[in-house]
N, C-alpha and C. Protein backbone atom coordinates (compact mmCIF):
# COMPACT_ATOMS: atom_id res chain seq x y z
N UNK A 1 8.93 -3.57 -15.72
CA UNK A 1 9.05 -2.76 -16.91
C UNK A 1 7.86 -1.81 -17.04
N UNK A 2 6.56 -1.88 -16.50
CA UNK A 2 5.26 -1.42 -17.18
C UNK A 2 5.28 -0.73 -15.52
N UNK A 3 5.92 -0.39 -14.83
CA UNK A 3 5.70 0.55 -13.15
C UNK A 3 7.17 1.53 -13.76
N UNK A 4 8.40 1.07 -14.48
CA UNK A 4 9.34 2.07 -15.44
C UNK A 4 8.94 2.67 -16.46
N UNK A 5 7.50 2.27 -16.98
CA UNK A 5 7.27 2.71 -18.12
C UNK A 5 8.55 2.63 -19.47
N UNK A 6 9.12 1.30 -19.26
CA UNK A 6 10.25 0.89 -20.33
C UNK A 6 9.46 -0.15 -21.08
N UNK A 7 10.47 -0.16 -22.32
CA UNK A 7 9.35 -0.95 -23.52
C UNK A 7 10.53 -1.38 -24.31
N UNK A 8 10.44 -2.29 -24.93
CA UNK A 8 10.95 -3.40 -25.90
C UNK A 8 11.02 -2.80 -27.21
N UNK A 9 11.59 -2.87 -28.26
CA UNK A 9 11.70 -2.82 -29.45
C UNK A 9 10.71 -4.08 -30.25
N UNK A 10 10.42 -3.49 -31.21
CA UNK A 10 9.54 -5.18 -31.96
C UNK A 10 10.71 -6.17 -32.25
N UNK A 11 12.02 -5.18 -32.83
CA UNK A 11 13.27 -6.68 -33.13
C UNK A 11 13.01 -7.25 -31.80
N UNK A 12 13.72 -6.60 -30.55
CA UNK A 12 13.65 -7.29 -29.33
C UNK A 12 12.99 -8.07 -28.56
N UNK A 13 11.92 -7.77 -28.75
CA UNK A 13 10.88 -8.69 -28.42
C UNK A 13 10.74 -9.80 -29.12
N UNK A 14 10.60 -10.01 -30.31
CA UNK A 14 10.55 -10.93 -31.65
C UNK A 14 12.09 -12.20 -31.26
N UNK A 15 12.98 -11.08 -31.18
CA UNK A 15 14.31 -12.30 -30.49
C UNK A 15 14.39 -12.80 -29.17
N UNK A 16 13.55 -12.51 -28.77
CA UNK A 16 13.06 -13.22 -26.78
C UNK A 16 12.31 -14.10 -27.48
N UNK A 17 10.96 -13.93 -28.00
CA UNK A 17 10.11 -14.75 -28.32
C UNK A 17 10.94 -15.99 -29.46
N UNK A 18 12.05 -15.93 -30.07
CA UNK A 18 12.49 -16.98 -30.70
C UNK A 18 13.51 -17.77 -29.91
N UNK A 19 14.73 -17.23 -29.01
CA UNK A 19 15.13 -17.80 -28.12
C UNK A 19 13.97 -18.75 -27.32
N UNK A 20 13.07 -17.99 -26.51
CA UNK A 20 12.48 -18.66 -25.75
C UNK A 20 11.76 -19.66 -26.28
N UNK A 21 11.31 -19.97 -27.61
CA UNK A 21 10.67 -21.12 -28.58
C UNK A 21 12.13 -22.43 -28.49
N UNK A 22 12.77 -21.72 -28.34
CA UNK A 22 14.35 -22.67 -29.14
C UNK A 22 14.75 -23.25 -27.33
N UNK A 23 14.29 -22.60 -26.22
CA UNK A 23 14.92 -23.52 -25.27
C UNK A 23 13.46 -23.96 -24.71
N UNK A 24 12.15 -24.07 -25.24
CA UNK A 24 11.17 -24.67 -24.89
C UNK A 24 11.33 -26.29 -25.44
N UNK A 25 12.06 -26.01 -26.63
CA UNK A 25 11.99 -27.14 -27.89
C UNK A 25 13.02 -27.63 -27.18
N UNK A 26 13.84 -27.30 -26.70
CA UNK A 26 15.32 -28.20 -26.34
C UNK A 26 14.86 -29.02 -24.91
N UNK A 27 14.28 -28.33 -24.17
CA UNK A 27 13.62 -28.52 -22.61
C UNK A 27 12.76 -29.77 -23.04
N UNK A 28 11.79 -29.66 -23.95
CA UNK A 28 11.11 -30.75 -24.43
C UNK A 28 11.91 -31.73 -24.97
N UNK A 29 12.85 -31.40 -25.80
CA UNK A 29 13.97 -32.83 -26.34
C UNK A 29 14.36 -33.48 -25.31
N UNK A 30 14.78 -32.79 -24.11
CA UNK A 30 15.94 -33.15 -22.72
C UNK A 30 15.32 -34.02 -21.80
N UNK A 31 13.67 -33.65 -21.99
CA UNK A 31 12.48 -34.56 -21.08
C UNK A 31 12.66 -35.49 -22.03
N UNK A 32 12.63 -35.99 -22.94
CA UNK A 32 12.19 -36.91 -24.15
C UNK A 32 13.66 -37.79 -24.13
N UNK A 33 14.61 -37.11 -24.18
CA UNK A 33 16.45 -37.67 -23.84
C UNK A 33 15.69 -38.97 -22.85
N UNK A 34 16.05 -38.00 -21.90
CA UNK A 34 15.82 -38.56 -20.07
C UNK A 34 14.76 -40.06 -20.34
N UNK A 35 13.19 -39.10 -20.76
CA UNK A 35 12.69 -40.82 -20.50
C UNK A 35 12.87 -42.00 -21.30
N UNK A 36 13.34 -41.71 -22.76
CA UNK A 36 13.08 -42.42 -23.72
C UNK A 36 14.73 -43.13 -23.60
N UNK A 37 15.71 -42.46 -22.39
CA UNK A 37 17.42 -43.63 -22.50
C UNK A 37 17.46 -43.37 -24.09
N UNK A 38 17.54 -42.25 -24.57
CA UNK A 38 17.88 -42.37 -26.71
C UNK A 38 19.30 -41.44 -26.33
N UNK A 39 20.25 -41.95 -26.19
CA UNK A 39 21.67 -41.31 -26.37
C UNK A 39 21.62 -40.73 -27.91
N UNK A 40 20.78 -41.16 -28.32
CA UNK A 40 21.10 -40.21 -30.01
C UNK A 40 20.59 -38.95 -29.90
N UNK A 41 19.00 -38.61 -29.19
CA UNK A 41 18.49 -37.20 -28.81
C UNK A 41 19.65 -36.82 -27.67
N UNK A 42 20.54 -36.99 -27.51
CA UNK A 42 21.46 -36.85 -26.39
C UNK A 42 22.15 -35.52 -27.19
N UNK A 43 23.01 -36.23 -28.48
CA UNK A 43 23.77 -35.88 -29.60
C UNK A 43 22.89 -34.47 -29.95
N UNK A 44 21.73 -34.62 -30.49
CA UNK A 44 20.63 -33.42 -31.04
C UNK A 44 20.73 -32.17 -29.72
N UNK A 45 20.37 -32.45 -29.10
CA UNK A 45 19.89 -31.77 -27.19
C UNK A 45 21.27 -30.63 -27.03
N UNK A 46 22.26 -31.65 -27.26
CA UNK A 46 23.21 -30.64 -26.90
C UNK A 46 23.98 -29.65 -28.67
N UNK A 47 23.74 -30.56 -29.51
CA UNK A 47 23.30 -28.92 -31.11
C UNK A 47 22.19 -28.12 -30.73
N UNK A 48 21.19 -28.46 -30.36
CA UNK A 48 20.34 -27.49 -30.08
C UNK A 48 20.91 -26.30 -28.64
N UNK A 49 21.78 -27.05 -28.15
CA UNK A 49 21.90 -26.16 -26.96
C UNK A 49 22.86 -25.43 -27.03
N UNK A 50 23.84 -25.47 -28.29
CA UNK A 50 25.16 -24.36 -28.63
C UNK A 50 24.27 -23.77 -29.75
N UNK A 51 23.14 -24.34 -30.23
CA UNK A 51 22.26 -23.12 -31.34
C UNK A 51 21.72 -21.65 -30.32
N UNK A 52 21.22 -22.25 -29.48
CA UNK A 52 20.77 -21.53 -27.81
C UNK A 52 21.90 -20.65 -27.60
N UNK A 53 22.94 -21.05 -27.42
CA UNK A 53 24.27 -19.70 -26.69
C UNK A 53 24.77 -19.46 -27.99
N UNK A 54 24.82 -19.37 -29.49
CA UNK A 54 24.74 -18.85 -30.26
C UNK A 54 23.55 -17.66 -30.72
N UNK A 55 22.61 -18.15 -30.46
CA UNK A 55 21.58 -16.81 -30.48
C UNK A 55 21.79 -16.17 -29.19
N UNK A 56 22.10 -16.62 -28.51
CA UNK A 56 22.27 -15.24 -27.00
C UNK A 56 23.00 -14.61 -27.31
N UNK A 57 24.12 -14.94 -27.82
CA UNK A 57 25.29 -14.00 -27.96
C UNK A 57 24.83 -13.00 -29.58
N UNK A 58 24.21 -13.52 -30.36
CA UNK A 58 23.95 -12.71 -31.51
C UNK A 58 22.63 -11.33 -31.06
N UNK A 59 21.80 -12.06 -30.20
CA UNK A 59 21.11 -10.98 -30.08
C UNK A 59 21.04 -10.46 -28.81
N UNK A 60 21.90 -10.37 -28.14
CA UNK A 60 22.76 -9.45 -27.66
C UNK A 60 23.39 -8.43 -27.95
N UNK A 61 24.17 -8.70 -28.85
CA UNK A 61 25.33 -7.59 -29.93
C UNK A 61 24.63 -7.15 -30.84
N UNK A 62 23.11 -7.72 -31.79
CA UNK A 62 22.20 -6.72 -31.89
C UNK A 62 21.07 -5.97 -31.15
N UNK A 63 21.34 -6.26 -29.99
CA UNK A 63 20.25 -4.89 -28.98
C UNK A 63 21.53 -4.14 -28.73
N UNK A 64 22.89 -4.62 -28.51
CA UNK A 64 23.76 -3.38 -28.16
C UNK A 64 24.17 -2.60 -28.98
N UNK A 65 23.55 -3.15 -30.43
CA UNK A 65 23.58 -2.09 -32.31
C UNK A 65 22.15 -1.23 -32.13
N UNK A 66 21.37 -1.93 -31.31
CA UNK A 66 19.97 -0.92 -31.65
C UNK A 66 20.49 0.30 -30.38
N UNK A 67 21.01 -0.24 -29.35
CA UNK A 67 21.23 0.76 -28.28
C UNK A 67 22.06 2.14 -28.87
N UNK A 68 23.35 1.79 -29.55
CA UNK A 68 24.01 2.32 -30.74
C UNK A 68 23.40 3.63 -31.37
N UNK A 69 22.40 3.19 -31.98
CA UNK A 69 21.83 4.05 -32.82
C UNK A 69 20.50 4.39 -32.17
N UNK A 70 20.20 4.49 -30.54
CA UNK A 70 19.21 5.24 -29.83
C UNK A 70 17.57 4.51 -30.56
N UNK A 71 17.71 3.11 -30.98
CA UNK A 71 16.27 2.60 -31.28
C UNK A 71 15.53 1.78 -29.82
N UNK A 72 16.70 2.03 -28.74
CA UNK A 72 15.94 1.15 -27.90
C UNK A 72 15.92 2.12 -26.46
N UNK A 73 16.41 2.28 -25.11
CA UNK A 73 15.57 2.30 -24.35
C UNK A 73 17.38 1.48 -23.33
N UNK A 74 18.21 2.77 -22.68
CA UNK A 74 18.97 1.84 -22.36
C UNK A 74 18.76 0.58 -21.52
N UNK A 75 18.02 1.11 -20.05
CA UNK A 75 17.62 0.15 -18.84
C UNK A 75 16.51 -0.81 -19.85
N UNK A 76 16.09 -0.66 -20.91
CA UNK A 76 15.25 -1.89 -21.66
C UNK A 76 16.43 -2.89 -22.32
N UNK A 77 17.54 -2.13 -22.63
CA UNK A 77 18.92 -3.22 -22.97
C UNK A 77 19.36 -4.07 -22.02
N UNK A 78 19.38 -3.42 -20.71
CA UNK A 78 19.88 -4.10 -19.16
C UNK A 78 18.64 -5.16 -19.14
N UNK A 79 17.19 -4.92 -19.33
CA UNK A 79 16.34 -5.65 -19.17
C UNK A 79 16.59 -7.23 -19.89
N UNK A 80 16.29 -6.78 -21.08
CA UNK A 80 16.78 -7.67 -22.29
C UNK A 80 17.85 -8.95 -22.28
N UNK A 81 19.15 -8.01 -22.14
CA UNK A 81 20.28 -8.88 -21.70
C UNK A 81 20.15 -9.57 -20.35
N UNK A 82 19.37 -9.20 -19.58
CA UNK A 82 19.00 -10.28 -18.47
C UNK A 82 18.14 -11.43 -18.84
N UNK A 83 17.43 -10.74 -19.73
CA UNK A 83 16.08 -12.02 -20.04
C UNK A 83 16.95 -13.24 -20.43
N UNK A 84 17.63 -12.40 -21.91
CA UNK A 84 18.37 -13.67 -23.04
C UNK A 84 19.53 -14.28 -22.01
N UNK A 85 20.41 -13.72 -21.00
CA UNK A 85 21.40 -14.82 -19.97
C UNK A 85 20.36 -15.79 -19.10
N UNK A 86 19.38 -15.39 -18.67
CA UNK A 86 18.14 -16.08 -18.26
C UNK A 86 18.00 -17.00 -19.21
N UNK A 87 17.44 -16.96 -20.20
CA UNK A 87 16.81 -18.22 -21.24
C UNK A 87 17.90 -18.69 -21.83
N UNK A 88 19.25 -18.30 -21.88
CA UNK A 88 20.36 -19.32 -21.71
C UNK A 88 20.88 -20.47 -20.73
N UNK A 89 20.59 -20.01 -19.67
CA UNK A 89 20.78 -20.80 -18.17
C UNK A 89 19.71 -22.12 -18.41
N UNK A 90 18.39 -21.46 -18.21
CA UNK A 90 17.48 -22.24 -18.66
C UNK A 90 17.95 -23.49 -20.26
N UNK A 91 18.24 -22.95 -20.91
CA UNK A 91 18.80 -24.13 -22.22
C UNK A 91 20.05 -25.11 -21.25
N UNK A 92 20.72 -24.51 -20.50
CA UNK A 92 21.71 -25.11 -20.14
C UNK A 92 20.88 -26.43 -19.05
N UNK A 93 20.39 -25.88 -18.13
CA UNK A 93 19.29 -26.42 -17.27
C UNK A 93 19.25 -27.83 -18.42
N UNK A 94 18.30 -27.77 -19.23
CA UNK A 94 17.44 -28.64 -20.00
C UNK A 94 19.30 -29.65 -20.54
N UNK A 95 20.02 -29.36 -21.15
CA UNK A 95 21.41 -30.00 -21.02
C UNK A 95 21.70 -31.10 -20.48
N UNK A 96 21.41 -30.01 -18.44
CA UNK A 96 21.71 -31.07 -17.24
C UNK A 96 20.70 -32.36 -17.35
N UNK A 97 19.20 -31.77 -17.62
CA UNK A 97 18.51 -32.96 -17.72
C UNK A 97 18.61 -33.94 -18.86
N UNK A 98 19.14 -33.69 -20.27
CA UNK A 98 19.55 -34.82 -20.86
C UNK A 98 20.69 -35.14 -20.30
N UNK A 99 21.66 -34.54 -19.92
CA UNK A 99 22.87 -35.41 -19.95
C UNK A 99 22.73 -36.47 -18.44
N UNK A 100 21.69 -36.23 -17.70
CA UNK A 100 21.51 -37.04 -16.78
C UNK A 100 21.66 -38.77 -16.75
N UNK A 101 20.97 -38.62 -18.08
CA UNK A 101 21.28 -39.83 -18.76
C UNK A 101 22.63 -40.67 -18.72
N UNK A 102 23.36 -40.14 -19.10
CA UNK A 102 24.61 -40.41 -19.25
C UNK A 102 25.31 -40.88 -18.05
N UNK A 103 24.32 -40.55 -16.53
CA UNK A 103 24.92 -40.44 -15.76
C UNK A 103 24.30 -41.64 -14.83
N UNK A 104 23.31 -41.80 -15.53
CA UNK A 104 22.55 -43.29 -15.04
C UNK A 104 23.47 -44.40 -14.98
């Protein structure tokens, strides 16, 4: 991005930085699933992980409203929407490792 001289919006950035808080927290629940055998953080792990592909998909469709109205930076939208399918995968990732459990 900084050799394109492309740049982020403050919304945009601000909604990477909260996704990426929300699948740090889930990644940490999924380690905590796994060692602690708690089928109940099992239950939590995976709400937290349709809260995760619920914000991807919302702030998504608002960078493609800021794109809309020329507040962003198109190839910074292409950027973006890669990050947030990225830090979705990743929530999903953290999933596989609670539901591992299950599989013990």
């Amino acid at each position: 991005m900084k050799n394109a001289k492309v740049s982020l919006s403050q919304a945009a950035t601000e909604e990477l930085r909260t996704l990426s808080g929300k699948v740090m927290e889930n990644l940490d629940r999924a380690i905590r699933t796994f060692e602690e055998e708690d089928p109940a953080l099992l239950a939590e792990t995976a709400e937290k992980e349709q809260e995760i592909d619920d914000l991807q998909e919302q702030f998504i469709q608002n960078h493609i409203d800021r794109l809309m109205v020329s507040v962003c930076d198109p190839l910074g939208g292409v950027i973006f929407a890669d990050m947030c399918t990225d830090l979705e995968r990743c929530g999903d990732q953290a999933m596989n490792i609670a539901e591992a459990l299950v599989k013990k």
